[in-house]
N, C-alpha and C. Protein backbone atom coordinates (compact mmCIF):
# COMPACT_ATOMS: atom_id res chain seq x y z
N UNK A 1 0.86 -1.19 0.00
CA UNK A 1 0.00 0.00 0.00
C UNK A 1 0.89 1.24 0.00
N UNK A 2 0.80 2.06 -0.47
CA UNK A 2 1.13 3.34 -0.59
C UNK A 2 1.19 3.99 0.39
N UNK A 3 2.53 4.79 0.76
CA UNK A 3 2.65 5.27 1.95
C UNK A 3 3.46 6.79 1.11
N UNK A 4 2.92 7.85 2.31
CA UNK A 4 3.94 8.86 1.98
C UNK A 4 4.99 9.52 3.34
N UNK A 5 5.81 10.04 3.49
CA UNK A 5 6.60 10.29 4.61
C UNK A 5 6.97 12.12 4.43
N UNK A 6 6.92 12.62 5.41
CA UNK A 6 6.92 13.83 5.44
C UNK A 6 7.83 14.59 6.63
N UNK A 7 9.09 15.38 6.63
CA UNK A 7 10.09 15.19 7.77
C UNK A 7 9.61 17.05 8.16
N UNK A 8 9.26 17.06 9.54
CA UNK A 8 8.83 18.28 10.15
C UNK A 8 9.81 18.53 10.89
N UNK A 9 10.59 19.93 10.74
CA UNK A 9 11.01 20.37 11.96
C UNK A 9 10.71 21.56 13.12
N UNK A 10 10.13 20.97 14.02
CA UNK A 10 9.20 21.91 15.25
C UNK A 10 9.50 22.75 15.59
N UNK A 11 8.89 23.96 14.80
CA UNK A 11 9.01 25.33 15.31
C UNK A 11 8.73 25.55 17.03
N UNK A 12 9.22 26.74 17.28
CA UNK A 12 8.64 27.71 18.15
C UNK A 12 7.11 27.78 18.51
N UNK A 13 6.77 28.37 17.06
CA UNK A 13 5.20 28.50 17.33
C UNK A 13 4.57 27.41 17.22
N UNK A 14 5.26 25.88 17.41
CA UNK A 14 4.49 24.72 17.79
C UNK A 14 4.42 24.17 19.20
N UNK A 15 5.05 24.55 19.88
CA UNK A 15 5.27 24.17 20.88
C UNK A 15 4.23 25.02 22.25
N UNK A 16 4.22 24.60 23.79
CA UNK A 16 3.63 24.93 24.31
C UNK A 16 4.36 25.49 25.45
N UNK A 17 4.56 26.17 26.63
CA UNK A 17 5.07 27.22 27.03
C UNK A 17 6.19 26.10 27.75
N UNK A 18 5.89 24.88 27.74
CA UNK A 18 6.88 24.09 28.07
C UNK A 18 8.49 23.29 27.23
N UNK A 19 7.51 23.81 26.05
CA UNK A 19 8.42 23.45 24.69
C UNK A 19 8.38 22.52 24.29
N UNK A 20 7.00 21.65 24.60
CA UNK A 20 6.99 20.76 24.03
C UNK A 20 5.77 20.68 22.45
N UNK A 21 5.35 20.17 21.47
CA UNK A 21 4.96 20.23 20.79
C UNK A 21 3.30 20.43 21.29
N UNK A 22 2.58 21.44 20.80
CA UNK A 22 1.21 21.20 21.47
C UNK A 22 0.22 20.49 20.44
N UNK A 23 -0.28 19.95 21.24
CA UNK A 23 -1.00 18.19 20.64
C UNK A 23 -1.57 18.83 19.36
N UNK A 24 -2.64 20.12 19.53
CA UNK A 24 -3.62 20.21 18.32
C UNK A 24 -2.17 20.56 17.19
N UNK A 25 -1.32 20.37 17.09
CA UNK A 25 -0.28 20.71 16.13
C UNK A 25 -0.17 19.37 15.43
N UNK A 26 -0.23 18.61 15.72
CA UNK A 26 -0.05 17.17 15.48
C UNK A 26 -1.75 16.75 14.61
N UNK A 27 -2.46 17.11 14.93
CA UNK A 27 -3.72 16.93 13.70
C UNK A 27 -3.66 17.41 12.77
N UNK A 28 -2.94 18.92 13.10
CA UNK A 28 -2.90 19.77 12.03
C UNK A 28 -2.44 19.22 10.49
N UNK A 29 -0.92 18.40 11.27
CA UNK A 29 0.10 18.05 10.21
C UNK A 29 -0.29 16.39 9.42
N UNK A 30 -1.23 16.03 10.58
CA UNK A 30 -1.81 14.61 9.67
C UNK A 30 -2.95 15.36 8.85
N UNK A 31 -3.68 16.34 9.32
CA UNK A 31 -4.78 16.34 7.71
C UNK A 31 -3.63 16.77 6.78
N UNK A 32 -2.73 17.46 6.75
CA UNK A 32 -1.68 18.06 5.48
C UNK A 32 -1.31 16.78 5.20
N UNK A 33 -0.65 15.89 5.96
CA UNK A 33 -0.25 14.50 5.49
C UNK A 33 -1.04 13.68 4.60
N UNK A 34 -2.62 13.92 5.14
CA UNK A 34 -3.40 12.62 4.36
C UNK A 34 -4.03 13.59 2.95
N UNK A 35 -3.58 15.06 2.93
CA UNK A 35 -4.05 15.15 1.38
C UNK A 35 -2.73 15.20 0.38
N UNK A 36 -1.38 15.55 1.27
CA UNK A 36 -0.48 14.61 0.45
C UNK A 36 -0.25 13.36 -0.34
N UNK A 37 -1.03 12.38 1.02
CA UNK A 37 -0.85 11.02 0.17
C UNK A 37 -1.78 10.77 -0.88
N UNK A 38 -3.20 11.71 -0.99
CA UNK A 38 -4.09 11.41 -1.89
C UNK A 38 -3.26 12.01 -3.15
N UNK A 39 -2.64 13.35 -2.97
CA UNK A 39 -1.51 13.87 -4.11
C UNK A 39 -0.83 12.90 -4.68
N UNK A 40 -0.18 12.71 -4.22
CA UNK A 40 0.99 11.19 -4.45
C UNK A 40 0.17 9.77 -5.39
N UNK A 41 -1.03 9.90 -4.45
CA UNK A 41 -1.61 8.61 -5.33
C UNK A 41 -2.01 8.65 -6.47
N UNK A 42 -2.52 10.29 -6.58
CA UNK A 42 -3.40 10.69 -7.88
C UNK A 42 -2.60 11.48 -8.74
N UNK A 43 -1.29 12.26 -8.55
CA UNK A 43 -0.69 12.99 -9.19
C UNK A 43 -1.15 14.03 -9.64
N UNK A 44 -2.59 14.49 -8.55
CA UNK A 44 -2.71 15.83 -8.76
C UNK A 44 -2.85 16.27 -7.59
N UNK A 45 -3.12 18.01 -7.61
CA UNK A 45 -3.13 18.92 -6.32
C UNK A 45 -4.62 18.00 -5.37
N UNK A 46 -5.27 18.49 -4.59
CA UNK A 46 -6.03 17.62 -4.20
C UNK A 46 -7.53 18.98 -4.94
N UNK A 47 -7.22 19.68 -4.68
CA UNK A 47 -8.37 20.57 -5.46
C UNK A 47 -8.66 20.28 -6.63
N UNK A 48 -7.64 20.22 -8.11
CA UNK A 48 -7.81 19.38 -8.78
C UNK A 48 -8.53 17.77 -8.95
N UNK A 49 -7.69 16.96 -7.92
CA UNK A 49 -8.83 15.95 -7.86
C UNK A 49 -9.50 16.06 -7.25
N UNK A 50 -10.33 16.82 -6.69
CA UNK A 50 -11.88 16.91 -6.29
C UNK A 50 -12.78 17.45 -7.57
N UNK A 51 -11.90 18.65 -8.68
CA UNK A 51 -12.55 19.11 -9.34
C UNK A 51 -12.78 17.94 -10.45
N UNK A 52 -11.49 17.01 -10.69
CA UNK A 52 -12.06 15.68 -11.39
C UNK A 52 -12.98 14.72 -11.42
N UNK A 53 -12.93 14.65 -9.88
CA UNK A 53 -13.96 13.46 -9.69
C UNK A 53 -14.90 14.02 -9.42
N UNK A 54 -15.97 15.07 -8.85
CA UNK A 54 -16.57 16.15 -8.44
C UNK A 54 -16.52 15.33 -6.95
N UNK A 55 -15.57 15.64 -6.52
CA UNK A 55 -15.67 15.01 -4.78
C UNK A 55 -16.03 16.74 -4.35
N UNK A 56 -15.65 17.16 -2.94
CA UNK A 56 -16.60 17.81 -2.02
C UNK A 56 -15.15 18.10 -1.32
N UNK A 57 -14.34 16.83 -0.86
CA UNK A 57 -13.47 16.67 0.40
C UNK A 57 -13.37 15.34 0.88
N UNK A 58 -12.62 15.55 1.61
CA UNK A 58 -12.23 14.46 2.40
C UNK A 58 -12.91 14.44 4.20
N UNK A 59 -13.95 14.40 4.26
CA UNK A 59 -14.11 14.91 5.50
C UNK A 59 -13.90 14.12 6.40
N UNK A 60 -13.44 14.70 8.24
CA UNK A 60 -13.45 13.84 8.67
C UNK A 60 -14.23 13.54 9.73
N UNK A 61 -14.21 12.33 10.16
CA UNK A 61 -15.37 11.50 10.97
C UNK A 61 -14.64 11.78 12.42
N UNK A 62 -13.48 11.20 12.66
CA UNK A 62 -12.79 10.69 13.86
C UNK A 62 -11.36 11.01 13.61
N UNK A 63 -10.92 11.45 14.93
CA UNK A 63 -9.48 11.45 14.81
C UNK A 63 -8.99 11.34 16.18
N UNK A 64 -7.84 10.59 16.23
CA UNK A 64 -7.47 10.17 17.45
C UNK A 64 -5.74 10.12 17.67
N UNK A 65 -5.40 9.97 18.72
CA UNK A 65 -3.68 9.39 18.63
C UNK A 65 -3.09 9.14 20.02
N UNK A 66 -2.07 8.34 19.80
CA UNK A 66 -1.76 7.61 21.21
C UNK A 66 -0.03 7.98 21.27
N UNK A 67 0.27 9.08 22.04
CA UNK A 67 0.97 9.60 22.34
C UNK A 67 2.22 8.71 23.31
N UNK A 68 3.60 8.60 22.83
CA UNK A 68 4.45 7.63 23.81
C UNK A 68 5.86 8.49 23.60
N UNK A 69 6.06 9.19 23.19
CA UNK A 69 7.47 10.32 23.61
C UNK A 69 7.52 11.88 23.35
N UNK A 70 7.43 13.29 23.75
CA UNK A 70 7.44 14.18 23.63
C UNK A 70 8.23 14.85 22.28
N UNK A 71 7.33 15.84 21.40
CA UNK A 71 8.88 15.95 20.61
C UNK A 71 9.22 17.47 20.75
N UNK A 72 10.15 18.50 21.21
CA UNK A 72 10.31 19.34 21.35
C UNK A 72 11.18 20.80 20.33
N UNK A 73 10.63 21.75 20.52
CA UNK A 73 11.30 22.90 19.72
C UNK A 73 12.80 22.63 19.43
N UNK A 74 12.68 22.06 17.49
CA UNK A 74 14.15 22.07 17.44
C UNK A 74 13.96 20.60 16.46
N UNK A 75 13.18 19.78 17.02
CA UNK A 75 13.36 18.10 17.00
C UNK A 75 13.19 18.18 15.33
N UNK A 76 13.73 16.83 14.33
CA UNK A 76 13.04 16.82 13.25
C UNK A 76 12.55 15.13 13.53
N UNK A 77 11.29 15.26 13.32
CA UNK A 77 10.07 14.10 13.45
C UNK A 77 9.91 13.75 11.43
N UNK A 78 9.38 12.75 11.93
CA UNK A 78 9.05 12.11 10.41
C UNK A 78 7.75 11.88 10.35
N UNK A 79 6.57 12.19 9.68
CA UNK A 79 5.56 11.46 9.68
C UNK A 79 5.58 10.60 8.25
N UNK A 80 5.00 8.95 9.04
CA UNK A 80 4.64 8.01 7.95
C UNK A 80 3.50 7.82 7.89
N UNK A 81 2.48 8.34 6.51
CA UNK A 81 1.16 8.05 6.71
C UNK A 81 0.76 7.13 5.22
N UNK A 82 -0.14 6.15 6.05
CA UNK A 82 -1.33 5.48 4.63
C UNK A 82 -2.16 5.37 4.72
N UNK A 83 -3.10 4.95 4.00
CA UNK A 83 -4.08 4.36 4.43
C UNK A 83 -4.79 2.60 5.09
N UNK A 84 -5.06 2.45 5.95
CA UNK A 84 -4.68 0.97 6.58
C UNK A 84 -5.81 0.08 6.07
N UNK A 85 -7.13 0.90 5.10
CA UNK A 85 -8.50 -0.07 4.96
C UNK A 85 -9.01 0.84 4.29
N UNK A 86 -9.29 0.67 2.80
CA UNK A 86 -10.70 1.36 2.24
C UNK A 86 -11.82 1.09 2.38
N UNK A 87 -12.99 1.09 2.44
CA UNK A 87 -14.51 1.01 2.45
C UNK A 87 -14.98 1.53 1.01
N UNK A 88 -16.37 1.79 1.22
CA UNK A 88 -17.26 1.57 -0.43
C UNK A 88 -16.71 3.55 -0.32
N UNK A 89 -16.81 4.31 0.91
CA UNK A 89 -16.92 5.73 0.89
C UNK A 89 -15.92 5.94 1.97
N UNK A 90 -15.46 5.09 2.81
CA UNK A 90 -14.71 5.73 4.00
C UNK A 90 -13.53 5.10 3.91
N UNK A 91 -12.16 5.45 4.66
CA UNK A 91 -11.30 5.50 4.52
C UNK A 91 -10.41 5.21 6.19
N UNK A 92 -9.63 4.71 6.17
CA UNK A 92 -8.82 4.61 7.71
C UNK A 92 -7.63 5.05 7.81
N UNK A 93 -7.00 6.66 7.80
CA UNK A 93 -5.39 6.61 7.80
C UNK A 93 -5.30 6.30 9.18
N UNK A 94 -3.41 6.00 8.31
CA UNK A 94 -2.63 5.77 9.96
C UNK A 94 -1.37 6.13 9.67
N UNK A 95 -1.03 7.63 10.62
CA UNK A 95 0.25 8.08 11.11
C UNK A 95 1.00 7.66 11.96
N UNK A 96 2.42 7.33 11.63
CA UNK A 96 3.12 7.11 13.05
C UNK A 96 4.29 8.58 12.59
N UNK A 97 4.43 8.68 13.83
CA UNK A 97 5.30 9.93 13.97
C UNK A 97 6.64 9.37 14.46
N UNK A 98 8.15 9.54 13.80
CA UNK A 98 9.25 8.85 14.29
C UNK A 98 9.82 9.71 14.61
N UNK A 99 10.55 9.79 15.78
CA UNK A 99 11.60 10.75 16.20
C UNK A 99 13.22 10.25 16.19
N UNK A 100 13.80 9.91 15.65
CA UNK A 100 14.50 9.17 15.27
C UNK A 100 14.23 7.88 14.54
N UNK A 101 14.62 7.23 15.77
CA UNK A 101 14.43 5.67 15.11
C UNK A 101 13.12 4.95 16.64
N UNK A 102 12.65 5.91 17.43
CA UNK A 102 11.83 5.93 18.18
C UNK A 102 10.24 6.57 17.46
N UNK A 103 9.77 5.41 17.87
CA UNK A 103 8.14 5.79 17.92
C UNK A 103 7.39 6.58 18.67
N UNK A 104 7.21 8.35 18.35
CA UNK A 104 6.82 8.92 19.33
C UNK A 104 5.50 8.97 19.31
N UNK A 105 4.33 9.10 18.39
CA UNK A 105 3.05 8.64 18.41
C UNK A 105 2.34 8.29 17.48
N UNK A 106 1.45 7.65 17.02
CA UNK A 106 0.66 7.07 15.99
C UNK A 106 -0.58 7.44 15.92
N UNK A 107 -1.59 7.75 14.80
CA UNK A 107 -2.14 9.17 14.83
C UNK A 107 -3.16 8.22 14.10
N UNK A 108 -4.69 8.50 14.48
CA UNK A 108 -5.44 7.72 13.23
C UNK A 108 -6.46 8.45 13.16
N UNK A 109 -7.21 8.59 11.78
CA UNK A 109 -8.44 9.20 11.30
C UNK A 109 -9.59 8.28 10.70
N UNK A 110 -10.59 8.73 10.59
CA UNK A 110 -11.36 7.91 9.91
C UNK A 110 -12.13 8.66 9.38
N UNK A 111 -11.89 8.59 7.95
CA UNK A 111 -12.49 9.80 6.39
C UNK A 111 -13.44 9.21 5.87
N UNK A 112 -14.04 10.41 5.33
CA UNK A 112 -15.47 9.52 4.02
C UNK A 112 -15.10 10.88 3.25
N UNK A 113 -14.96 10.24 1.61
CA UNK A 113 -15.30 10.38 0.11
C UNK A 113 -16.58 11.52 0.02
N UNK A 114 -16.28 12.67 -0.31
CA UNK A 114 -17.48 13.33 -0.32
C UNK A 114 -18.19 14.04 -1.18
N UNK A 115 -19.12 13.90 -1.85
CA UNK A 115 -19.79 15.35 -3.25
C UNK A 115 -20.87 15.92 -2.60
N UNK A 116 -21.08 17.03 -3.33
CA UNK A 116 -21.93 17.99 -3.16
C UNK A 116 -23.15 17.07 -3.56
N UNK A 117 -24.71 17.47 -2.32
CA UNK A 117 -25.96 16.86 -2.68
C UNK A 117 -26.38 17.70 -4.00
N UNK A 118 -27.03 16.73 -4.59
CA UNK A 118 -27.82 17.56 -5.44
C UNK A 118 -28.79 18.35 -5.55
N UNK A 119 -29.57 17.61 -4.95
CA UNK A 119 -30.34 18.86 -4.16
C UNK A 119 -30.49 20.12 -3.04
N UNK A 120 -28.95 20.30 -2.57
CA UNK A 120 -28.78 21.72 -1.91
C UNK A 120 -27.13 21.49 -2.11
N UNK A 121 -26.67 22.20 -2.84
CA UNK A 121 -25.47 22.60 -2.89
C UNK A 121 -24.30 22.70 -1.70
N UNK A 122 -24.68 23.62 -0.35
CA UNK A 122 -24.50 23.76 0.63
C UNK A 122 -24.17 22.42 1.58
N UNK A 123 -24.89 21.31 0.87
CA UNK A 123 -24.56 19.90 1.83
C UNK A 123 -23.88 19.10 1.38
N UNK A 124 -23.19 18.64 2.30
CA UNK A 124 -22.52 17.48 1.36
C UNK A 124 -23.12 15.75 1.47
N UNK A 125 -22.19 15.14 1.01
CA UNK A 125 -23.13 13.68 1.24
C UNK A 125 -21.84 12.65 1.13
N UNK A 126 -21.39 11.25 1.73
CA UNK A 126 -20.83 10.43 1.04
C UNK A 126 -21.28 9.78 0.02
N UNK A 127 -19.81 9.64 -0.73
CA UNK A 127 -20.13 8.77 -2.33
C UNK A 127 -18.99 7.80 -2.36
N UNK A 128 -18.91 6.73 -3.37
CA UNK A 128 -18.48 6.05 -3.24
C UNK A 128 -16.68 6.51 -3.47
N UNK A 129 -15.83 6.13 -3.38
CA UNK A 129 -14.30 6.49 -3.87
C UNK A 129 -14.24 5.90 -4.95
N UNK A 130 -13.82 6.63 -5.78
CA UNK A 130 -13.88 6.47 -7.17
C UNK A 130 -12.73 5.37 -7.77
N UNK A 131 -13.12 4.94 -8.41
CA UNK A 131 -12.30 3.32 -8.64
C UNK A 131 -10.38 4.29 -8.93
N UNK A 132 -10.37 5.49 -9.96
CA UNK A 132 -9.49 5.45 -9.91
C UNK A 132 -8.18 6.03 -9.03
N UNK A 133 -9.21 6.48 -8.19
CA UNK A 133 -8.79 7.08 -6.79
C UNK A 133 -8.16 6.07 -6.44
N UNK A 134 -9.09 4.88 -6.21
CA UNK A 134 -8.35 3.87 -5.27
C UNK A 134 -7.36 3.05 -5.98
N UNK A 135 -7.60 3.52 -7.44
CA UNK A 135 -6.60 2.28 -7.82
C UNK A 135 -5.07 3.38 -7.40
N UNK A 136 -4.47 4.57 -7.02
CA UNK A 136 -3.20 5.39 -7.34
C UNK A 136 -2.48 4.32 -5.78
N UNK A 137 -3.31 4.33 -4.92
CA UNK A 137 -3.00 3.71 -3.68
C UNK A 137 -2.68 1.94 -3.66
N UNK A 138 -2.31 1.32 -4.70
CA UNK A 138 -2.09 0.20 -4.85
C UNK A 138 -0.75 0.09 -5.25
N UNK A 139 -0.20 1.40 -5.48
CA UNK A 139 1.38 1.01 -6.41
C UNK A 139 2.22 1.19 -4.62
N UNK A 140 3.29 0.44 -4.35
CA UNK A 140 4.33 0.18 -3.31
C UNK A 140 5.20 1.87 -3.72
């Protein structure tokens, strides 16, 4: 499965008066992560492929993460993200964040495939992921 990796180094203005990274910083950088990897899979911007497929977004349902080493102003962290399970409309990433060669936390979401209703513009709706969406996420 297709993975993409992304190497952050933690500002100042990420951190919390302790210097350590503050958590909502860490969601931040997995939604940037998981429309990277849709980039990567599809070889386009992600606005582009929404305007292809007429998707909506990627919205998300759930997001969670299980925190096991601090990373602080200065550190460079790696995030590795893929996706771990497609569905007919939803989606399962999974981040792990490396701080070296240490596992500092692993980050997970749970997305749904989205277009505009047809009958009110303003809403959205899940749809299915489009075959060739899913096929960009099959190349290693």
């Amino acid at each position: 499965m297709l993975t993409n990796t992304r190497v952050i180094r933690v500002q100042w203005g990420d951190c919390d008066p302790a210097g350590i990274v503050f958590y909502p910083r860490y969601f931040e950088w997995f939604d940037a992560c998981s429309i990277l990897l849709f980039e990567k899979a599809t070889g386009m911007t992600k606005i582009r492929m929404l305007e292809k497929y007429h998707g909506a977004g990627l919205a998300l349902l759930e997001a969670r993460a299980t925190f096991k080493v601090a990373s602080q102003y200065g550190d460079d962290i790696e995030i590795e993200t893929r996706v771990s399970e497609f569905r007919r409309s939803s989606f399962f990433m999974h981040h792990r964040v490396m701080k070296g060669d240490v596992l500092a936390l692993e980050g997970f979401e749970t997305r749904v495939w989205t277009t505009r209703d047809a009958n009110d513009n303003n809403r959205m709706r899940s749809a299915p992921i489009p075959p060739e969406v899913r096929a960009g996420f099959d190349r290693a």
